[in-house]
Protein backbone atom coordinates (compact mmCIF):
# COMPACT_ATOMS: atom_id res chain seq x y z
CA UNK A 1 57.90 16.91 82.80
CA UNK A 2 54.91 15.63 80.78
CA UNK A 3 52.74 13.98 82.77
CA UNK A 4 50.76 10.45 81.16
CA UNK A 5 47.72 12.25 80.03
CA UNK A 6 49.31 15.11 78.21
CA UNK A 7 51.27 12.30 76.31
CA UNK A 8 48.10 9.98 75.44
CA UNK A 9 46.60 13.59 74.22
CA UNK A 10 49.77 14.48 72.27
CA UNK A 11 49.86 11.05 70.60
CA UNK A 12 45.83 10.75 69.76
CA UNK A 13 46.42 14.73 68.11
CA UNK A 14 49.15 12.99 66.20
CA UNK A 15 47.99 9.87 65.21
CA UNK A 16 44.72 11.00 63.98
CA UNK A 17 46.10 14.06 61.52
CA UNK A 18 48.57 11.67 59.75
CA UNK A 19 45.99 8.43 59.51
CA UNK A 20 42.52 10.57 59.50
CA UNK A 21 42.73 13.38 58.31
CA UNK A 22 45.20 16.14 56.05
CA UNK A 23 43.85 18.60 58.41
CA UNK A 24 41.42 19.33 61.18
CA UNK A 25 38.36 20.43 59.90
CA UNK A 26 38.84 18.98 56.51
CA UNK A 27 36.55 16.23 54.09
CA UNK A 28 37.51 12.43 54.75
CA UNK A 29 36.38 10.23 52.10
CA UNK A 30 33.40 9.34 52.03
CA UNK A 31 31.98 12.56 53.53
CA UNK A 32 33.15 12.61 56.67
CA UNK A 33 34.64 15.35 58.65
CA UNK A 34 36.06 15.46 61.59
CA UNK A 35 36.17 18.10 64.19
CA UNK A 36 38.31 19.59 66.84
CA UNK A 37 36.08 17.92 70.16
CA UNK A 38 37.14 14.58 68.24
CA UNK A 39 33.78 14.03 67.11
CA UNK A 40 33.09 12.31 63.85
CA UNK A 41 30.13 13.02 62.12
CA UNK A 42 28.20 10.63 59.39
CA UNK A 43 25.03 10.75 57.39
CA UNK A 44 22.60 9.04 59.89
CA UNK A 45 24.52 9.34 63.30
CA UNK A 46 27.79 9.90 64.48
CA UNK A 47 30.55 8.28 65.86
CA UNK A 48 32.63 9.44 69.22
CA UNK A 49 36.24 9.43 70.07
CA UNK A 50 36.62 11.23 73.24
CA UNK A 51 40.48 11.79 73.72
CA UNK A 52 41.90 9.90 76.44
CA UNK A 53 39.11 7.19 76.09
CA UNK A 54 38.57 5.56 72.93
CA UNK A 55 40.51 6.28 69.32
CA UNK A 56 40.48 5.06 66.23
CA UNK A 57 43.23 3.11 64.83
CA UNK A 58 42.10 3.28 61.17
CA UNK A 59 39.58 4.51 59.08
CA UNK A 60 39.28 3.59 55.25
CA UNK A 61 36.36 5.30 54.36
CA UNK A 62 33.02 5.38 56.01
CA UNK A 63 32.58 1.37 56.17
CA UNK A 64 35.86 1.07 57.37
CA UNK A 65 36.74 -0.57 60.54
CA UNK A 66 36.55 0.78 63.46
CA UNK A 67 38.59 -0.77 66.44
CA UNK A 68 39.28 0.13 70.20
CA UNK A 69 35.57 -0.19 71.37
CA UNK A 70 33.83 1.34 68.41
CA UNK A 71 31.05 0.08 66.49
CA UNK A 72 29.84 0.50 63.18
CA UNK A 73 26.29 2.40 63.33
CA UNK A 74 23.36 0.58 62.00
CA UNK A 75 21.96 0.58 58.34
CA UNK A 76 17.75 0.36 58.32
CA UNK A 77 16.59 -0.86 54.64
CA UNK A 78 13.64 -1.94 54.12
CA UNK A 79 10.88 -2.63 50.89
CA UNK A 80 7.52 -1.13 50.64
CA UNK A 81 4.19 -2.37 50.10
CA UNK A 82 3.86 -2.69 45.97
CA UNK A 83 1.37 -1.15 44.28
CA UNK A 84 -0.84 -3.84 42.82
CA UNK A 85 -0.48 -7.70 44.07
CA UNK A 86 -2.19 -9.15 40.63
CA UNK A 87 0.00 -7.76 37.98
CA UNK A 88 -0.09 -8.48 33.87
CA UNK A 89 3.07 -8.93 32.18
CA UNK A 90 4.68 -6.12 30.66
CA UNK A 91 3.22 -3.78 33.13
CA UNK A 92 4.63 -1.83 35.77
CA UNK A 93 4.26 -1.77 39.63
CA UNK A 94 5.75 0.90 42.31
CA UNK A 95 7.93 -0.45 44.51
CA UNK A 96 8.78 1.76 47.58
CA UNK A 97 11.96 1.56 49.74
CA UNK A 98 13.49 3.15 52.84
CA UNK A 99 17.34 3.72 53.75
CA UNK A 100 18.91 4.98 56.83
CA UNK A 101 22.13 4.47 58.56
CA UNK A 102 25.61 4.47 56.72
CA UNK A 103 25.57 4.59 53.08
CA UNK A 104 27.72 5.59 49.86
CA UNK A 105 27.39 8.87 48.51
CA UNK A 106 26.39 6.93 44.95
CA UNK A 107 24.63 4.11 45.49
CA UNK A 108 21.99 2.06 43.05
CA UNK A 109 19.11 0.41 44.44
CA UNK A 110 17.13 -2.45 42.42
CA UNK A 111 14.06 -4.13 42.77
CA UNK A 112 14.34 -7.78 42.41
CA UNK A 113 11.43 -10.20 41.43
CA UNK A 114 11.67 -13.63 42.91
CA UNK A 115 10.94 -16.89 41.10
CA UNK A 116 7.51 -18.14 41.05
CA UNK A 117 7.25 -19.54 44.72
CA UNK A 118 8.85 -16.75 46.12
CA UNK A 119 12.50 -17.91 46.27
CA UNK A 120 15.86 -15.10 45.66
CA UNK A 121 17.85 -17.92 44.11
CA UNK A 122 17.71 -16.33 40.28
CA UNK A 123 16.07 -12.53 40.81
CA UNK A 124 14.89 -10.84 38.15
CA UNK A 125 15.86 -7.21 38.06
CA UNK A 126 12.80 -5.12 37.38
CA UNK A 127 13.72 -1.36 37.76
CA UNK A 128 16.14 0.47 39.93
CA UNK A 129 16.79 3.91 41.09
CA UNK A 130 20.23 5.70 41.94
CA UNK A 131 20.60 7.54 44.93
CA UNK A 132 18.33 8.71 47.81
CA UNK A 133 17.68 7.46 50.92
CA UNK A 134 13.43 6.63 50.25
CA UNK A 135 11.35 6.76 47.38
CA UNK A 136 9.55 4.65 44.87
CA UNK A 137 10.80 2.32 42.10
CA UNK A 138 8.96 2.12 38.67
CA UNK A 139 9.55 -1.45 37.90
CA UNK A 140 8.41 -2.99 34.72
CA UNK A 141 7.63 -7.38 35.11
CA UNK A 142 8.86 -8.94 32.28
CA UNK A 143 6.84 -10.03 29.32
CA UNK A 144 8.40 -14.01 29.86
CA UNK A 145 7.59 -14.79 33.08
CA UNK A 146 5.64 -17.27 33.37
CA UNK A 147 1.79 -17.56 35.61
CA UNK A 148 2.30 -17.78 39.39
CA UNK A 149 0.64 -16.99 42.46
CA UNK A 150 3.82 -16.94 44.77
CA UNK A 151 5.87 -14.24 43.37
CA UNK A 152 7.57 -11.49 45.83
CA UNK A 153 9.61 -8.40 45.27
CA UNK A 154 12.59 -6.96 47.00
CA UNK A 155 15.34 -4.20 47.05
CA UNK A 156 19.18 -4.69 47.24
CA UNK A 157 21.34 -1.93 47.58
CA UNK A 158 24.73 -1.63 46.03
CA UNK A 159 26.92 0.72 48.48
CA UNK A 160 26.14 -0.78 50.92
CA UNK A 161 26.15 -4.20 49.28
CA UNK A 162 22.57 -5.19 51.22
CA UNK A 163 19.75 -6.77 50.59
CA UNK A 164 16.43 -5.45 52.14
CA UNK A 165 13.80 -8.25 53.19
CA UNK A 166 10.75 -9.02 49.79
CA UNK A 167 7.24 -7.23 50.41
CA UNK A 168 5.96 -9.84 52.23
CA UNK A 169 2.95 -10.65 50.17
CA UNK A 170 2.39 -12.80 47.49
CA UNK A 171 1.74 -11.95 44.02
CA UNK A 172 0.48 -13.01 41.17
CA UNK A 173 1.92 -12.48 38.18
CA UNK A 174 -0.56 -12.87 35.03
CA UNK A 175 0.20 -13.67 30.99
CA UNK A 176 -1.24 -11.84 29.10
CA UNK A 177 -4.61 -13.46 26.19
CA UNK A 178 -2.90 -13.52 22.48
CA UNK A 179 -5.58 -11.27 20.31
CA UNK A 180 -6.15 -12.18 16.59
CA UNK A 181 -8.22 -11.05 14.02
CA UNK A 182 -9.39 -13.39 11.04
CA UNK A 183 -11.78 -12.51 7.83
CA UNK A 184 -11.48 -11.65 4.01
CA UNK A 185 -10.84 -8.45 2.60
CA UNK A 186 -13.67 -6.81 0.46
CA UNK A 187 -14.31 -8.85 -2.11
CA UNK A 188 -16.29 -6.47 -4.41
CA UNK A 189 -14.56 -2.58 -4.43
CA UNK A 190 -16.79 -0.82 -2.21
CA UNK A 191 -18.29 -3.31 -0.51
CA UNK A 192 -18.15 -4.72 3.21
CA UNK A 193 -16.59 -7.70 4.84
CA UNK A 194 -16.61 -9.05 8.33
CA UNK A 195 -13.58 -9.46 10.84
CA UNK A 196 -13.81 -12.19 13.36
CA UNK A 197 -11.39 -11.14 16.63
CA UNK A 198 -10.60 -13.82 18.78
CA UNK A 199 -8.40 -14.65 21.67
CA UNK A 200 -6.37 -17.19 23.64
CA UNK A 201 -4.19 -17.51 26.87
CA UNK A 202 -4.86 -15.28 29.69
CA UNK A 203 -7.22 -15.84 31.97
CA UNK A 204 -10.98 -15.87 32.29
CA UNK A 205 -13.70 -14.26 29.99
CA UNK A 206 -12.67 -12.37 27.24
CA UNK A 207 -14.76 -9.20 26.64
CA UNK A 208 -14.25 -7.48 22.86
CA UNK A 209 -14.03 -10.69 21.08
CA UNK A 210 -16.64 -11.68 18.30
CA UNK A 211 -17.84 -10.64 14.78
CA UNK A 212 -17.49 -7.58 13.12
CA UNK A 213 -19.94 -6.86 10.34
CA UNK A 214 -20.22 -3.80 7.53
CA UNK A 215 -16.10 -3.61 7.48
CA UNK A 216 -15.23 -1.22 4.64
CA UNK A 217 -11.30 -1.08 2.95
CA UNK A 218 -9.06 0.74 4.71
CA UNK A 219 -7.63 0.32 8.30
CA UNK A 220 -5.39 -0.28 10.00
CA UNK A 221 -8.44 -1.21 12.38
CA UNK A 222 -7.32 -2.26 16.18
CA UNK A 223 -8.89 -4.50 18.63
CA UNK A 224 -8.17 -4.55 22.37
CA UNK A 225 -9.00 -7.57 23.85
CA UNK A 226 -9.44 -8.25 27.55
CA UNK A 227 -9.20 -11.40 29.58
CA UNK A 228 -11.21 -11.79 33.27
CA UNK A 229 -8.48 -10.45 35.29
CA UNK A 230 -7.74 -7.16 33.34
CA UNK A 231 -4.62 -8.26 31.07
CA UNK A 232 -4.92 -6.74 27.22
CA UNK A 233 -3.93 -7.62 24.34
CA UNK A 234 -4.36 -5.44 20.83
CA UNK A 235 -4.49 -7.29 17.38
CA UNK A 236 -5.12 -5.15 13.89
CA UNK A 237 -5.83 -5.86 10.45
CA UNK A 238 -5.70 -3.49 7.72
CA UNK A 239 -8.99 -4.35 5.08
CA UNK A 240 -7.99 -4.37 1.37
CA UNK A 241 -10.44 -4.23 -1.97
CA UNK A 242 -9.90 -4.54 -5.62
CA UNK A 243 -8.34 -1.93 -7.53
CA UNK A 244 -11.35 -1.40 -9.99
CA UNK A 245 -14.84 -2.63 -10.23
CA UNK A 246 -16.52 -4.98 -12.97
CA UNK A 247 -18.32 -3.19 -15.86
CA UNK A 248 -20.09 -4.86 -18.24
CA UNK A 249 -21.34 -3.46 -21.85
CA UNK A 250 -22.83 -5.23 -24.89
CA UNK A 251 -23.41 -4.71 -28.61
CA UNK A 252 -26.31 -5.91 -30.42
CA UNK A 253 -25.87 -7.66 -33.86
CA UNK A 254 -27.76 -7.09 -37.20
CA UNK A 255 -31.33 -6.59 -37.19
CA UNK A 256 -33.53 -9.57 -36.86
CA UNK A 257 -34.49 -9.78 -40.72
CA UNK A 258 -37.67 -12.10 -40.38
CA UNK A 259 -39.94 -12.75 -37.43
CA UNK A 260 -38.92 -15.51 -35.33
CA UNK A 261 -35.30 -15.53 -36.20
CA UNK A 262 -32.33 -14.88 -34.62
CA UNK A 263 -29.41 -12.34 -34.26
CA UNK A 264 -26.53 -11.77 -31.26
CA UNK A 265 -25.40 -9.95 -28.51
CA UNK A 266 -21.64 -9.67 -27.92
CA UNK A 267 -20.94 -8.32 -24.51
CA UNK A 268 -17.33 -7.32 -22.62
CA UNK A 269 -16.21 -6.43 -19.37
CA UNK A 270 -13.31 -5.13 -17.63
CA UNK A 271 -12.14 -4.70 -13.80
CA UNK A 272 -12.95 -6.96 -11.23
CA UNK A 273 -10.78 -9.63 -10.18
CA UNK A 274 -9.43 -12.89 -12.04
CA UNK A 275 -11.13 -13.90 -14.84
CA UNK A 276 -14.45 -12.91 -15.99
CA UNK A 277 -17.54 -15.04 -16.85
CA UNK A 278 -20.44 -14.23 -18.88
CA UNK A 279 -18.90 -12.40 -21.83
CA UNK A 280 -18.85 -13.87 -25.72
CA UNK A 281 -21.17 -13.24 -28.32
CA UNK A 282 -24.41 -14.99 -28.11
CA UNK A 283 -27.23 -15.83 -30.11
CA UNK A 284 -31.14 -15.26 -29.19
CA UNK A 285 -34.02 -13.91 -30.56
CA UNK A 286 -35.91 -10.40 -30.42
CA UNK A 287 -36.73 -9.61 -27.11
CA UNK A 288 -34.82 -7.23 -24.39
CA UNK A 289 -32.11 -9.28 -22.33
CA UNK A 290 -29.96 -8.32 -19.32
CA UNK A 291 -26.69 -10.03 -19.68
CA UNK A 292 -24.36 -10.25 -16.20
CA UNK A 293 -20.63 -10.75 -16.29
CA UNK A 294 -19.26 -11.88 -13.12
CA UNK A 295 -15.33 -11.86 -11.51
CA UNK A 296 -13.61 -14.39 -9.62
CA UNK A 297 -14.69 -12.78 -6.58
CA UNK A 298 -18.31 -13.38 -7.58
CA UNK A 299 -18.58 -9.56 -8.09
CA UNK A 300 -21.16 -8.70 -11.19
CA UNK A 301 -22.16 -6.13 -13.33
CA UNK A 302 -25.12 -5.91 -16.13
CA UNK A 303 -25.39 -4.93 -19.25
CA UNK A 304 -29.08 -4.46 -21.33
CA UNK A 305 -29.03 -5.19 -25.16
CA UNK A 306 -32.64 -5.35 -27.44
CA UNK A 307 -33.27 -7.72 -30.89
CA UNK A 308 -36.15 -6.48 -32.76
CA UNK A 309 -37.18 -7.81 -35.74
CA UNK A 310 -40.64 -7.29 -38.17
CA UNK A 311 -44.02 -8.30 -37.87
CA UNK A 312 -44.80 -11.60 -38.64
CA UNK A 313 -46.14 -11.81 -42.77
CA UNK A 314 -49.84 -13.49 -42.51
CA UNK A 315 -51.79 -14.74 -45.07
CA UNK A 316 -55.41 -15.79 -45.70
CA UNK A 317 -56.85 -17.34 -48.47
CA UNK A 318 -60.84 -17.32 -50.28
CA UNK A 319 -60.97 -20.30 -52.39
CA UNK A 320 -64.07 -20.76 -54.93
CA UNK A 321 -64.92 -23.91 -56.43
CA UNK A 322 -64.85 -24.92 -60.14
CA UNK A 323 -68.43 -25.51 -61.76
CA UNK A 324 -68.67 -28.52 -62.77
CA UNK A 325 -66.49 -30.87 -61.03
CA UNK A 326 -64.50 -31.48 -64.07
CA UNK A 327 -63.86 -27.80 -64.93
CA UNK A 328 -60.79 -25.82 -64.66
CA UNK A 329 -62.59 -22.74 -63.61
CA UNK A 330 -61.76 -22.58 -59.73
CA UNK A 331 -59.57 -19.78 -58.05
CA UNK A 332 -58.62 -18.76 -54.83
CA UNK A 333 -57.83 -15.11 -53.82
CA UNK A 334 -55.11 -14.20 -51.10
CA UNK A 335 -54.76 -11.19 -48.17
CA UNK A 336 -51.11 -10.85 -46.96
CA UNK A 337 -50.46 -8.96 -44.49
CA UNK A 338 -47.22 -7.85 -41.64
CA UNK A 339 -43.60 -8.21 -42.87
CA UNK A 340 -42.56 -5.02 -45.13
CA UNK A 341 -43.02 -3.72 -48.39
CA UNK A 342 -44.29 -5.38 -51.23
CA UNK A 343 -45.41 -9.21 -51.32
CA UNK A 344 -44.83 -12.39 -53.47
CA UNK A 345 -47.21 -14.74 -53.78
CA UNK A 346 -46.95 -18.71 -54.44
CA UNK A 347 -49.70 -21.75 -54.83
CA UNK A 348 -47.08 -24.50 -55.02
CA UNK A 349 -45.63 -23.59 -51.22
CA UNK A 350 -43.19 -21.40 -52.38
CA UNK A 351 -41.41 -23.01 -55.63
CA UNK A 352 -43.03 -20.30 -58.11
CA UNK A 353 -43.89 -16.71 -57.03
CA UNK A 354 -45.70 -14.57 -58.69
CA UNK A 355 -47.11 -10.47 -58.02
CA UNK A 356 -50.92 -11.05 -58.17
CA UNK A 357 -53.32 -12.14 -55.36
CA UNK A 358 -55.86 -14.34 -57.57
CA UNK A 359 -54.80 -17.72 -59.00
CA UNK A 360 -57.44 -18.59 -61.47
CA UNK A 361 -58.07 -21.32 -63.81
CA UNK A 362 -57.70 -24.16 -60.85
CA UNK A 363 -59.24 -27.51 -60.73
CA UNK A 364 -60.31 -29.34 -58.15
CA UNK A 365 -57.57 -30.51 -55.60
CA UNK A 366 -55.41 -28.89 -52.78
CA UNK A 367 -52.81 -26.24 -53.23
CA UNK A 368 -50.37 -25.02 -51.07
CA UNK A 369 -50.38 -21.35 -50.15
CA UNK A 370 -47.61 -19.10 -49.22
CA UNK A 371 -46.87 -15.40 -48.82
CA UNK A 372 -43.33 -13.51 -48.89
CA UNK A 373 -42.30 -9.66 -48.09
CA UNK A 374 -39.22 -7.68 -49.67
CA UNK A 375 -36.72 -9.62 -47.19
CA UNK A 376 -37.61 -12.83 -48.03
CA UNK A 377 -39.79 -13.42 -45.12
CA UNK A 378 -42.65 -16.01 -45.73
CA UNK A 379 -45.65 -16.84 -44.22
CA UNK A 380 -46.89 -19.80 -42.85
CA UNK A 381 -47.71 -22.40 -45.84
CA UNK A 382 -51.44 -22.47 -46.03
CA UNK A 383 -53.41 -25.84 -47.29
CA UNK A 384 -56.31 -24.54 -49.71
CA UNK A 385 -58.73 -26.83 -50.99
CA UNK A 386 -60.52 -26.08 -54.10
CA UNK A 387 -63.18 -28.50 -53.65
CA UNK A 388 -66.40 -30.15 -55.62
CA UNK A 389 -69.14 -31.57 -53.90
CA UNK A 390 -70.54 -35.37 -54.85
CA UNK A 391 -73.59 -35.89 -53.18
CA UNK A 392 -75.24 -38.64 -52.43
CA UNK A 393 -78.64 -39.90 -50.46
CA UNK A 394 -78.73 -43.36 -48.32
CA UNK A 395 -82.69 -43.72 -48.11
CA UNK A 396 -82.44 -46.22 -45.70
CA UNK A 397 -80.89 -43.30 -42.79
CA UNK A 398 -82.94 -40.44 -45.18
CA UNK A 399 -79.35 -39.01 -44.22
CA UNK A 400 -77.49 -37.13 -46.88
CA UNK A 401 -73.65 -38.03 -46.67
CA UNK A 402 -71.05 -35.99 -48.26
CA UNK A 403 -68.53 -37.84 -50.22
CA UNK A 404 -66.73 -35.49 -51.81
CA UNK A 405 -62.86 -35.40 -51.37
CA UNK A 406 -62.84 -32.01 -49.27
CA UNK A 407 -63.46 -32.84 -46.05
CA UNK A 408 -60.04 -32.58 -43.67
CA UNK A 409 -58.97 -32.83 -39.94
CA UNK A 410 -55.79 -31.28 -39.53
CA UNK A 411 -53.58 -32.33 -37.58
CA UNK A 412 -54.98 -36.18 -37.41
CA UNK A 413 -54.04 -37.45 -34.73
CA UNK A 414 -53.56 -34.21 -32.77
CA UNK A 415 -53.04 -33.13 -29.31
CA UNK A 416 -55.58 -30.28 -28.14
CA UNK A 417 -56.40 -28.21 -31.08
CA UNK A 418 -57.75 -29.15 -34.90
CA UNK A 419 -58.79 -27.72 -37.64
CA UNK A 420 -61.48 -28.56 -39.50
CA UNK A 421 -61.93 -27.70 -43.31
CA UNK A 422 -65.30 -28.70 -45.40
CA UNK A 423 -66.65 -27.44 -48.45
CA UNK A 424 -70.21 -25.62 -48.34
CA UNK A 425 -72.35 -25.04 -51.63
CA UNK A 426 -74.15 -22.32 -50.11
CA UNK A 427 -74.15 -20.00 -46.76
CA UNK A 428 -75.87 -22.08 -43.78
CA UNK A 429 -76.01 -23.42 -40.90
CA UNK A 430 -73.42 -26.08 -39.63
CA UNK A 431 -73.05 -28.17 -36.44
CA UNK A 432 -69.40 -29.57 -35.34
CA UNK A 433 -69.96 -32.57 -32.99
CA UNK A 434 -67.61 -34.54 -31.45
CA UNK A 435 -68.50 -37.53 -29.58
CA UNK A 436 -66.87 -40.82 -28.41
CA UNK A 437 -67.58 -43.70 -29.50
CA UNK A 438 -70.46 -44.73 -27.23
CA UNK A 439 -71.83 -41.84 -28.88
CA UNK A 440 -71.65 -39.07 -25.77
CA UNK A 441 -71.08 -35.50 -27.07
CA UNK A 442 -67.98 -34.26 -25.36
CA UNK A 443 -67.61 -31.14 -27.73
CA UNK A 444 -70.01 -28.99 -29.92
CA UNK A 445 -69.79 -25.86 -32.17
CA UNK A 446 -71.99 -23.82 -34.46
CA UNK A 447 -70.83 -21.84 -37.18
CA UNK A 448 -72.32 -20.22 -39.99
CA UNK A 449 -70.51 -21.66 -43.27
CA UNK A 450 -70.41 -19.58 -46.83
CA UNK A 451 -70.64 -21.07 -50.16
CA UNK A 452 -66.92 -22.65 -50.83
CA UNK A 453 -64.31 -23.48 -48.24
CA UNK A 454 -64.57 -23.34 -44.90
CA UNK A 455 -62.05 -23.28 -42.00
CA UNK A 456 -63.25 -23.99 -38.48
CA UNK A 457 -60.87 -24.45 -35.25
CA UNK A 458 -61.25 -26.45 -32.57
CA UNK A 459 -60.46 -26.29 -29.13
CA UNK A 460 -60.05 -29.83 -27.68
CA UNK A 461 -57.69 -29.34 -24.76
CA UNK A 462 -60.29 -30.24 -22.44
CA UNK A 463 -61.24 -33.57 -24.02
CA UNK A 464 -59.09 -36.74 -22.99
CA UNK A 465 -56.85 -38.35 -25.33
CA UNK A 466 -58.94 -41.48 -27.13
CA UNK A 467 -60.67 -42.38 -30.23
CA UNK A 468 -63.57 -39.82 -31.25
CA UNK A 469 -65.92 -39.02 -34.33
CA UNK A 470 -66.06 -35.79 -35.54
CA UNK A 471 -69.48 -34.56 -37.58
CA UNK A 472 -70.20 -31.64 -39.30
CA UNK A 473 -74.14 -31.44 -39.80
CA UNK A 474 -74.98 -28.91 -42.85
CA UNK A 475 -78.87 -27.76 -43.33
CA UNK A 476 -78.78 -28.11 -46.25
CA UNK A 477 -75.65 -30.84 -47.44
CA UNK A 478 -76.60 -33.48 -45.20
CA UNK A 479 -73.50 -34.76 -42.73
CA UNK A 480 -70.01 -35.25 -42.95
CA UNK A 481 -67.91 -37.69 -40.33
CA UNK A 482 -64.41 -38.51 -39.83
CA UNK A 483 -62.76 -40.30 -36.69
CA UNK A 484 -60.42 -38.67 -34.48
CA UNK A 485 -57.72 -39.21 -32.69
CA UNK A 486 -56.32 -37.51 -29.81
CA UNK A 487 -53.21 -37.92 -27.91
C-alpha cells in the first residue's frame, strides 16, 4: 500500500519533469536549473519548493508565475548620481545604474532625460547600455533642448520592463553662444586684414570675442568662443587676397625741344583688382614725376618717368646811339646765349632773321630784339632803344630836364618789379628815386650808367600799391621823371 506522502512525493516528481523541466539537472529557460533537493536557483536568490510543502504549478520562464505560496524575489534598480549637474548641449554626462534581483539574460538599459521641470511624460533617450547588472552610461543631451534649471535623468530597463527612480537632483541644461566671425579679405595681395569674432546666446561673458588685427590670406582660421558658464562654440573663416598685385610702368614721350615746353608720359598697369585709375598718357613739362595707378581695392603702385628739355636761349643787347639825332648811324650789338647750336638773330621780334650779331645803320627809335637756336627755340623779345638825347635847361629850377623820347618804365602800371631804361651820353653817376606824391622817398638806387642805353631793375614788392614818381638824377644830364603806378 502507498501511504499519502509517498503519493504527494510521486506526483510532485511527476508533475515537475513534464511542466519544469526535460530532465533533472537540466537548463530551464531563462537560466534556471533545477536540482534534485527541489531547489531552484536564479541570478540574485533562489526560490524553494520543498516536496511535500509547497510546488509549483507553472513556470514560464523566470518572470513567470509562481503559485501555491511562492513569491516572486525582488528586483533593486536604481540611478546614480550624474556626473555634472550644469551641462552644455551636445555634451555628454555619466550616468551610473545598479541592478539586482531577477532579470533577462539580454536586457537594454536607457537613460532618460525628463522635460524641463523634471516631469517623465515625453523622455528623451540619451544613451543606453546592454547588459550588466551596474555600470555607467555615456549619455550625450541633445543639441535642441531647450534652457532649464529643472531637468532630471533616469534609467528604465527593458527585461524587466522597469523604470528606476531620476537622480534626484536638478539640472540645468545650458544652450550653447552662436560664434561668428565678420571682416574683409586682404584687399591688397600680401597685405593684412582684420577679423571681428563675435557671439550670441549662451549665457554670461563671453571670453575670445573681439578684433583680430595683422590677418594674412590663408586659413581656415578657428575661433572658440566661450560663454560664462563654460558652453563653446567654434566659428572659422578662411582669408582670401587677389590673385596678382598692381604694377605700374610709364614711357616718356619726345624730348622737350625748347625750354618751357611740354612733352608726355604714357603710363600702364596690370594686376590688381577691378579697374585701374591713373593710367593714360599725359602731358607736363621737364621735371621728374612719380605717377601712381591705383585698383578698385585702393591698392597702388608707382611708376617714375623724367622730361628734360634745353637750356633756356638768352639774349642781351648793347645799343649805341646815332650822332646826330637825325643820322642813320646807330647800331646795337647782341650776346645769345643757352639753347643749342648755332643762333639766328632778328631786330623786328622775329619776322626777319639774319646770322650776324651787329645791326648797323639804325636811327633813332625802338627795335625789338630776339634770339633763336637750331630748334627753333627763341628768346625772350627784348625792347632796345636806340636813343638821342634833346636837352634842355629851365633857369627858373637851374634843373636840367631830359626830354628826349628814351626814357621808359616797363611794365607801367606794374605789380612789384620795373624796369627802368634811360639813355646816358656818357659813364656817370645816376640816382633812381621813387617817392609818393607828398614827396616821401619810399625807394632809392644808385647805379653807375655808361654812355648809351641803360637798363636798371627795380624791386618794388615792398612798396604799397598807389600813385608814385619815379626820378632818375644824372651828374651830368640833369633829371628825368615819370609817374608810376603800382597795383
Amino acid at each position: 500500500m502507498i501511504n499519502n506522502n509517498t503519493m504527494k512525493k510521486i506526483l510532485m516528481t511527476i508533475l515537475l519533469t513534464a511542466i519544469l523541466l526535460p530532465g533533472i539537472g537540466q537548463t530551464l529557460s531563462p537560466s534556471v536549473r533545477a536540482t534534485n533537493g527541489g531547489s531552484y536557483n536564479v541570478p540574485g536568490g533562489s526560490l524553494s519548493t520543498t516536496m511535500g510543502e509547497t510546488f509549483v504549478t507553472t513556470l514560464t520562464n523566470v518572470y513567470g508565475k509562481l503559485t501555491q505560496g511562492q513569491q516572486q524575489p525582488e528586483v533593486t534598480f536604481k540611478t546614480g548620481t550624474v556626473s555634472s549637474l550644469s551641462i552644455c548641449v551636445g555634451n555628454q554626462v555619466t550616468v551610473p545604474f545598479t541592478l539586482k534581483g531577477i532579470f533577462g539574460a539580454t536586457h537594454t538599459i536607457t537613460a532618460q532625460l525628463s522635460n524641463a521641470s523634471g516631469s517623465f511624460s515625453s523622455p528623451v533617450a540619451i544613451g543606453s547600455t546592454v547588459t550588466g547588472t551596474s555600470g555607467n552610461i555615456t549619455a550625450t543631451i541633445p543639441s535642441n533642448t531647450p534652457y532649464g534649471t529643472g531637468y532630471r535623468i533616469r534609467v528604465v530597463c527593458t527585461s524587466p520592463a522597469i523604470k528606476a527612480s531620476n537622480n534626484g537632483t536638478n539640472i540645468t541644461i545650458n544652450t550653447l553662444p552662436v560664434a561668428t566671425v565678420s571682416g574683409s579679405n586682404v584687399l591688397c595681395r600680401g597685405g593684412v586684414t582684420s577679423l571681428v569674432v563675435s557671439a550670441t546666446g549662451g549665457n554670461g561673458t563671453y571670453t575670445n570675442t573681439g578684433t583680430y588685427t595683422n590677418i594674412s590670406a590663408g586659413g581656415p582660421y578657428y575661433y572658440l568662443v566661450t560663454d560664462g558658464v563654460g558652453c563653446t562654440s567654434i566659428t572659422s573663416v578662411t582669408v582670401t587676397q587677389p590673385a596678382t598685385n598692381v604694377t605700374a610702368s610709364s614711357t616718356a614721350g619726345a624730348a622737350i625741344a625748347c625750354s618751357g615746353g611740354t612733352s608726355t608720359i604714357t603710363v600702364t598697369g596690370t594686376g590688381g583688382t577691378g579697374t585701374l585709375t591713373g593710367i593714360g598718357t599725359f602731358t607736363r613739362s621737364a621735371g621728374t614725376y612719380t605717377m601712381t595707378v591705383t585698383d578698385a581695392n585702393g591698392c597702388t603702385a608707382a611708376t617714375t618717368a623724367t622730361l628734360t628739355q634745353p637750356n633756356t636761349v638768352t639774349i642781351s643787347a648793347t645799343p649805341a646811339n646815332p650822332t646826330p639825332c637825325t643820322a642813320s648811324n646807330g647800331k646795337i650789338t647782341l650776346l645769345a646765349g643757352g639753347g643749342a647750336g648755332y643762333y639766328n638773330y632778328s631786330k623786328d621780334g622775329g619776322a626777319t632773321w639774319g646770322t650776324s650779331t651787329l645791326f648797323t645803320g639804325l636811327s633813332a627809335g625802338t627795335y625789338t630784339m630776339q634770339v633763336r637756336d637750331t630748334r627753333l627755340c627763341t628768346s625772350v623779345k627784348l625792347v632796345v632803344r636806340v636813343g638821342c638825347l634833346v636837352r634842355m635847361e629851365d633857369t627858373a629850377s637851374v634843373v636840367q630836364t631830359d626830354y628826349s623820347p628814351y626814357f621808359t618804365v616797363f611794365p607801367n602800371p606794374a605789380e612789384d618789379h620795373v624796369l627802368v631804361s634811360f639813355s646816358a651820353t656818357a659813364d656817370e653817376n645816376c640816382t633812381i628815386n621813387v617817392s609818393d606824391l607828398r614827396g616821401r622817398m619810399v625807394a632809392t638806387k644808385t647805379i653807375t650808367a655808361v654812355e648809351g642805353d641803360n637798363n636798371v631793375p627795380m624791386d618794388l614788392q615792398d612798396i604799397a600799391k598807389g600813385v608814385y614818381m619815379l626820378t632818375v638824377k644824372k651828374n651830368g644830364d640833369g633829371i628825368l621823371v615819370k609817374k608810376i603806378v603800382l597795383q
